[in-house]
N, C-alpha and C. Protein backbone atom coordinates (compact mmCIF):
# COMPACT_ATOMS: atom_id res chain seq x y z
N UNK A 1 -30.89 24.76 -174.52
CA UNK A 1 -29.56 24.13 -174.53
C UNK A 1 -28.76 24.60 -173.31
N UNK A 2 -28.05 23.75 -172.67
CA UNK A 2 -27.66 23.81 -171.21
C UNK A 2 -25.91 24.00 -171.79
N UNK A 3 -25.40 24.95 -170.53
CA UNK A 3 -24.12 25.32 -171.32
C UNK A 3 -23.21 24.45 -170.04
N UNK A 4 -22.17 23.78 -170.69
CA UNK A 4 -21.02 23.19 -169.60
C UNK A 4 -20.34 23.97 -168.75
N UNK A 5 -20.27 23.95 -167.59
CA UNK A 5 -19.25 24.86 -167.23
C UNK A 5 -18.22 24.42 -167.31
N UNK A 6 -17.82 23.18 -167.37
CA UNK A 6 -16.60 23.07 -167.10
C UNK A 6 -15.80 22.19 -168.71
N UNK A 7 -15.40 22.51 -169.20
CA UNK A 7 -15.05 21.95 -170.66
C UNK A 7 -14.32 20.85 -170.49
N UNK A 8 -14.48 20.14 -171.34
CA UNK A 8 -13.71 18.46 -171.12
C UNK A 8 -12.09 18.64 -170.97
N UNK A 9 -11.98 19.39 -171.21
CA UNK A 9 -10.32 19.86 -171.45
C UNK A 9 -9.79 20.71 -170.35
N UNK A 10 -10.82 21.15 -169.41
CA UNK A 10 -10.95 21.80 -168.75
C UNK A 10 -10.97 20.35 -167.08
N UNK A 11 -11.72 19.57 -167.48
CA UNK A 11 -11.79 18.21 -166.58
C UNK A 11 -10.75 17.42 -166.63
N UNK A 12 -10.38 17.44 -167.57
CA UNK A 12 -9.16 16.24 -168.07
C UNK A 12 -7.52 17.23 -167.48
N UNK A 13 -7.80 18.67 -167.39
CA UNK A 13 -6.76 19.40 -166.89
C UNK A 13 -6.63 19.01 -164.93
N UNK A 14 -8.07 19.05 -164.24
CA UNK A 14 -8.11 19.05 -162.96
C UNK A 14 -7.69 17.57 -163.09
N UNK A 15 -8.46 17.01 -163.04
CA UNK A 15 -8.11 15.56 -162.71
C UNK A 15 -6.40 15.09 -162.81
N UNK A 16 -5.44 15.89 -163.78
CA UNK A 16 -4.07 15.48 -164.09
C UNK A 16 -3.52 16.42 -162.58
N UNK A 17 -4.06 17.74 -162.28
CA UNK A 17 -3.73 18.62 -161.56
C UNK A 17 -3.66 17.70 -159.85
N UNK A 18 -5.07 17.15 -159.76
CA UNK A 18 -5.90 17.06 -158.68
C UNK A 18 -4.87 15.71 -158.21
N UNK A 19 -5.00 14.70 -159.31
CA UNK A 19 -4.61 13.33 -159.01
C UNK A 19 -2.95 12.90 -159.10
N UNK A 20 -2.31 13.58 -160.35
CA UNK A 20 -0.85 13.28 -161.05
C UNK A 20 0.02 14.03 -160.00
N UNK A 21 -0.50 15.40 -160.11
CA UNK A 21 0.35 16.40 -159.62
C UNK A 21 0.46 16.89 -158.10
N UNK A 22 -0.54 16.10 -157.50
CA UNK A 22 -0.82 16.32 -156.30
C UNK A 22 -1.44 17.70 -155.59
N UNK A 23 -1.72 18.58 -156.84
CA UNK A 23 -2.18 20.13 -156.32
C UNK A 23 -3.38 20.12 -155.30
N UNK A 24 -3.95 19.55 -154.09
CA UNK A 24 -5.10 19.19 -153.72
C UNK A 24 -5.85 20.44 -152.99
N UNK A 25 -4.77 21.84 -153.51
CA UNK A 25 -5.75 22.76 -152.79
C UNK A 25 -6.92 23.37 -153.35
N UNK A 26 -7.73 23.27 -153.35
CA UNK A 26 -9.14 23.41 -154.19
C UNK A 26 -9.12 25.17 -154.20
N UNK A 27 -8.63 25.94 -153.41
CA UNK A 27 -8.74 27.53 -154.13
C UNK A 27 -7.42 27.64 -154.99
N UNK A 28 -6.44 26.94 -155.01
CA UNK A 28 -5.36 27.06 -155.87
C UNK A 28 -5.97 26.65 -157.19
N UNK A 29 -6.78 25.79 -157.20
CA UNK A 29 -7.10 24.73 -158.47
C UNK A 29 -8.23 25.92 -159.01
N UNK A 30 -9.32 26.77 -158.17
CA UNK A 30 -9.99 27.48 -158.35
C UNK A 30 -9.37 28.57 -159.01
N UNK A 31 -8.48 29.21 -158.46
CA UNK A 31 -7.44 30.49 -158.94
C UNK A 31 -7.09 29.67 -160.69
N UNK A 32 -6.60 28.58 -160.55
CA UNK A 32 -5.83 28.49 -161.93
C UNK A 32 -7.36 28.32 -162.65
N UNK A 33 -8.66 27.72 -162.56
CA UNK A 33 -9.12 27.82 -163.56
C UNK A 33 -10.01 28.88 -163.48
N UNK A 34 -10.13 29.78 -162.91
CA UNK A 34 -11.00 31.25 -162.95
C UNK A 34 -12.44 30.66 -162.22
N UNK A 35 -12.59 29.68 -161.44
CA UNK A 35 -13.71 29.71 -160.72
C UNK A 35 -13.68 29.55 -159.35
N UNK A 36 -14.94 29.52 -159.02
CA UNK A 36 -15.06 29.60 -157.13
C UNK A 36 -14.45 28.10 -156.80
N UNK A 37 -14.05 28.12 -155.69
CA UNK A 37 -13.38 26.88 -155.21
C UNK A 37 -14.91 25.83 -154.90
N UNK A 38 -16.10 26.36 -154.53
CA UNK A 38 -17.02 25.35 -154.52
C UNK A 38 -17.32 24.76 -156.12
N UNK A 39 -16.80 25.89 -157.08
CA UNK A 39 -17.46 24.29 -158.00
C UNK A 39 -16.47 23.96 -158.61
N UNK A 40 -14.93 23.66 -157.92
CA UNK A 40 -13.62 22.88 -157.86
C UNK A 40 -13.93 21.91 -157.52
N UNK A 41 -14.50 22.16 -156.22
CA UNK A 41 -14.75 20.93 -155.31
C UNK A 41 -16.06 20.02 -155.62
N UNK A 42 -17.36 20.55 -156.40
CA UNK A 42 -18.37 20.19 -156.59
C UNK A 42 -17.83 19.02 -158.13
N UNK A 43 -16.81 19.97 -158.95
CA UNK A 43 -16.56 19.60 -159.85
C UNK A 43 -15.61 17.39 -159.48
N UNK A 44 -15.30 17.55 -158.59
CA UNK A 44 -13.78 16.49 -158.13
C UNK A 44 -15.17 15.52 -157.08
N UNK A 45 -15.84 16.30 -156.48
CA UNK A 45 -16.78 15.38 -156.24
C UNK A 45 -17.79 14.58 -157.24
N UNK A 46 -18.19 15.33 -158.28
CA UNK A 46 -18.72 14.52 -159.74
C UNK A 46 -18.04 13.52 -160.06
N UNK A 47 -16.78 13.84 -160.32
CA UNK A 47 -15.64 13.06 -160.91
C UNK A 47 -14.95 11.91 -160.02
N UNK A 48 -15.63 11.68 -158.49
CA UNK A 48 -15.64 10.85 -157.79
C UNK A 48 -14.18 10.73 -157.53
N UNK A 49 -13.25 11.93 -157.24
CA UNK A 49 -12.09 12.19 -157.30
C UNK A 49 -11.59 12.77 -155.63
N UNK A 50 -12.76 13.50 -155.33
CA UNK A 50 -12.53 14.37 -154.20
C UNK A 50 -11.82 13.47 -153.00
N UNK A 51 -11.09 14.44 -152.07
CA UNK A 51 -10.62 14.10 -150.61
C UNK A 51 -10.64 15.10 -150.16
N UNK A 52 -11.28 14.99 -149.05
CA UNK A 52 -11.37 15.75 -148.05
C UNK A 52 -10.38 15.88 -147.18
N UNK A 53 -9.82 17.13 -147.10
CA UNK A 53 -9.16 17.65 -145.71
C UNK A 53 -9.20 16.84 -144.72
N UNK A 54 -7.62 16.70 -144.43
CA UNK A 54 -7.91 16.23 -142.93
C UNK A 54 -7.49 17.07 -142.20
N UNK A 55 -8.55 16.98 -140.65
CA UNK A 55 -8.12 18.23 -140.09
C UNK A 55 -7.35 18.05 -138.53
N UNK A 56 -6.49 18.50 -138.47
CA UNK A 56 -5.76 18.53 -137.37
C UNK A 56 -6.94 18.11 -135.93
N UNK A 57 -6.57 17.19 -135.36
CA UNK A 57 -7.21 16.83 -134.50
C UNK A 57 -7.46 17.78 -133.08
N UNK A 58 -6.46 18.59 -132.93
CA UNK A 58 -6.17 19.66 -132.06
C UNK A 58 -7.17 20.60 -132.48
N UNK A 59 -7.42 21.02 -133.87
CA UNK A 59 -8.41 22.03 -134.18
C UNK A 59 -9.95 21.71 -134.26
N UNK A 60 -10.14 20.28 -134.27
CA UNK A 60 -11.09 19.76 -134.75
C UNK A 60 -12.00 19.83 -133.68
N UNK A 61 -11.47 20.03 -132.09
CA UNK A 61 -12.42 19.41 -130.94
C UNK A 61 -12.49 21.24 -130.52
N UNK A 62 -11.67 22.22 -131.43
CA UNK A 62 -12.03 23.48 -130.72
C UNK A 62 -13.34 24.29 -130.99
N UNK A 63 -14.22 24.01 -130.04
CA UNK A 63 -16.28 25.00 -130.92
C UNK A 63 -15.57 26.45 -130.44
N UNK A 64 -16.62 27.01 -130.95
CA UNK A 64 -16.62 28.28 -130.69
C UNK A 64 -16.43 28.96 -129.09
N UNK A 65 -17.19 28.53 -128.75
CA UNK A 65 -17.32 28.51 -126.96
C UNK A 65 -15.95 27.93 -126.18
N UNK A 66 -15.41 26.79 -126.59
CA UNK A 66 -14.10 26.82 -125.94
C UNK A 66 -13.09 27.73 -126.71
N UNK A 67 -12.97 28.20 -127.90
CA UNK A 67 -12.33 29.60 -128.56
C UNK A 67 -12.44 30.32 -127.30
N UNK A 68 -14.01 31.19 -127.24
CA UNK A 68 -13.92 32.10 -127.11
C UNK A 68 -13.57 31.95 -124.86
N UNK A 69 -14.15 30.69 -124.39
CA UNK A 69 -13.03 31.14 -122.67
C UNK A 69 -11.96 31.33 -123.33
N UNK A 70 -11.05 30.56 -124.46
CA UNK A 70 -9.26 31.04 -124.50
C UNK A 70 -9.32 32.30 -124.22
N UNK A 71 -9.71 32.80 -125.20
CA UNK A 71 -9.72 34.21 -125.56
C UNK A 71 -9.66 34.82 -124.48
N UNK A 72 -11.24 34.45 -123.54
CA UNK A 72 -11.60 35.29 -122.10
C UNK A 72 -10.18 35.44 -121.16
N UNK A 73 -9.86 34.35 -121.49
CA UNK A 73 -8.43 33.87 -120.44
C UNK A 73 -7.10 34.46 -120.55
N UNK A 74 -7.00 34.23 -121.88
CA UNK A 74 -5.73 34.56 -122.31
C UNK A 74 -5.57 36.89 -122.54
N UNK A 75 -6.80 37.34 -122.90
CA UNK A 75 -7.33 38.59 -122.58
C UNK A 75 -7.56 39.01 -121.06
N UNK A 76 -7.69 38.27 -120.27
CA UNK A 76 -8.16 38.78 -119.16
C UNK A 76 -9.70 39.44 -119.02
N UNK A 77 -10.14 38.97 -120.06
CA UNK A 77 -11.90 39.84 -120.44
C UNK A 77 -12.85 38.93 -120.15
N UNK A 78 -14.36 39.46 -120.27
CA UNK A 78 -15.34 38.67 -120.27
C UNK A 78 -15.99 39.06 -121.78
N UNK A 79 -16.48 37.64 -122.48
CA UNK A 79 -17.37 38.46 -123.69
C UNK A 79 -18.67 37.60 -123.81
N UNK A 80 -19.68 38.45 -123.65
CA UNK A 80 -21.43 37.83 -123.58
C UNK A 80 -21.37 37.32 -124.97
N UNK A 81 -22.25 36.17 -124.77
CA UNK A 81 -22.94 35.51 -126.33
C UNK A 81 -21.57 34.90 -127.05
N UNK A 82 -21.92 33.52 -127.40
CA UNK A 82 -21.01 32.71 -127.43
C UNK A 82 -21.36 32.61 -129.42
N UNK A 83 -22.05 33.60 -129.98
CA UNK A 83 -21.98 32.82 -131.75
C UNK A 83 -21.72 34.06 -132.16
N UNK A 84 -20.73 33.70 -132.50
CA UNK A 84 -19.57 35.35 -133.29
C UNK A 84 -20.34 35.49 -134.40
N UNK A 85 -20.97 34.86 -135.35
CA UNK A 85 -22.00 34.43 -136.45
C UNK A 85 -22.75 35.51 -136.42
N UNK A 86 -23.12 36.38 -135.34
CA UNK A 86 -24.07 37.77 -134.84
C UNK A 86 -23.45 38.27 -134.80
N UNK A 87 -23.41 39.33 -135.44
CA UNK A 87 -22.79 41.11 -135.59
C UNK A 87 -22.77 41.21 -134.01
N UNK A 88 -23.86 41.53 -133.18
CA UNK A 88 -23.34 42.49 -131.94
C UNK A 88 -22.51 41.54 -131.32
N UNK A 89 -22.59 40.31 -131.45
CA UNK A 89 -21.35 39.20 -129.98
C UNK A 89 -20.11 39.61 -130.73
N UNK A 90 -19.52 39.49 -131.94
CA UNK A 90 -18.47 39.94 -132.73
C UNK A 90 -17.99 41.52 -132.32
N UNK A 91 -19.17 41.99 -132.54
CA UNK A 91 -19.01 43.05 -131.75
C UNK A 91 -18.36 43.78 -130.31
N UNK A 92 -19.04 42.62 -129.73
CA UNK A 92 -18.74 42.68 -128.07
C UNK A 92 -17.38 42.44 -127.71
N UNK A 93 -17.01 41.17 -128.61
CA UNK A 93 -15.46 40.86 -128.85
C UNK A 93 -14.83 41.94 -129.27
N UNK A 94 -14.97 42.68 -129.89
CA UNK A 94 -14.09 43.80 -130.89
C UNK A 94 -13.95 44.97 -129.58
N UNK A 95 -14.67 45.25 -129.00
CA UNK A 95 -15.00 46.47 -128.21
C UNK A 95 -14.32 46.03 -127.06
N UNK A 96 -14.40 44.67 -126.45
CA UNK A 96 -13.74 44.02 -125.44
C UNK A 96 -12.17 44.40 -125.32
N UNK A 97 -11.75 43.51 -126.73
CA UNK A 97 -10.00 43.78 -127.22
C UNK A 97 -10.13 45.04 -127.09
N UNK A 98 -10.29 46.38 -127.54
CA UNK A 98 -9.99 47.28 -127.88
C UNK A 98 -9.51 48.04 -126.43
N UNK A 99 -11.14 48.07 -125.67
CA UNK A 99 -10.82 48.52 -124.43
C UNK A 99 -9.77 48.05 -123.48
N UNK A 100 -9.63 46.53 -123.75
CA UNK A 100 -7.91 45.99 -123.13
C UNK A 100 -6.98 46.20 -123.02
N UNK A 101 -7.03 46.67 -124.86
CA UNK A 101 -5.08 47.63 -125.15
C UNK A 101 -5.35 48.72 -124.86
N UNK A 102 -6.75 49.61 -124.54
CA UNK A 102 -6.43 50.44 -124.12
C UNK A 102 -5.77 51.05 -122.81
N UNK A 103 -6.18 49.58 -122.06
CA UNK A 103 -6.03 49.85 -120.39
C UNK A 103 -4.35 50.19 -120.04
């Protein structure tokens, strides 16, 4: 026997939250019902309810690599390896800043 996670009363609450009330932040909706915001969102996508974020068009065209010249630029630094995603390039960044304010 397969257990629900999400109780009908529990669905019939998001959907009034999600749709009536306009609450559309999925970790807010997560916080009020004690779960992870992915199965908020997994949940509103079932329910053929979901919308997606829209995202600022300004943020949308920024990758990582044009981040990180700002950074170079606006620091005055150089930092090797462009995927912060790796401990040591994150790294390199961290050690970069540091030595900056130290100068």
């Amino acid at each position: 026997m397969s257990v629900k996670a999400w109780s009908d009363e529990q669905e019939n609450e998001l959907i009034s939250l999600y749709t009536n009330e306009g609450k559309k932040d999925v970790h807010d909706l997560a916080k009020h019902f004690g779960k992870g915001y992915r199965s908020v969102i997994s949940k509103l996508v079932q329910l053929k309810i979901y919308e997606k974020p829209e995202i600022n068009e300004e943020d949308k065209g920024q990758t990582v690599k044009v981040m990180l010249r700002d950074l170079e630029e606006i620091l005055n630094i150089r930092i090797e390896g462009t995927n912060l995603n790796k401990k040591e390039n994150l790294f390199k960044l961290l050690t970069a800043m540091k030595d900056k304010l130290n100068e």
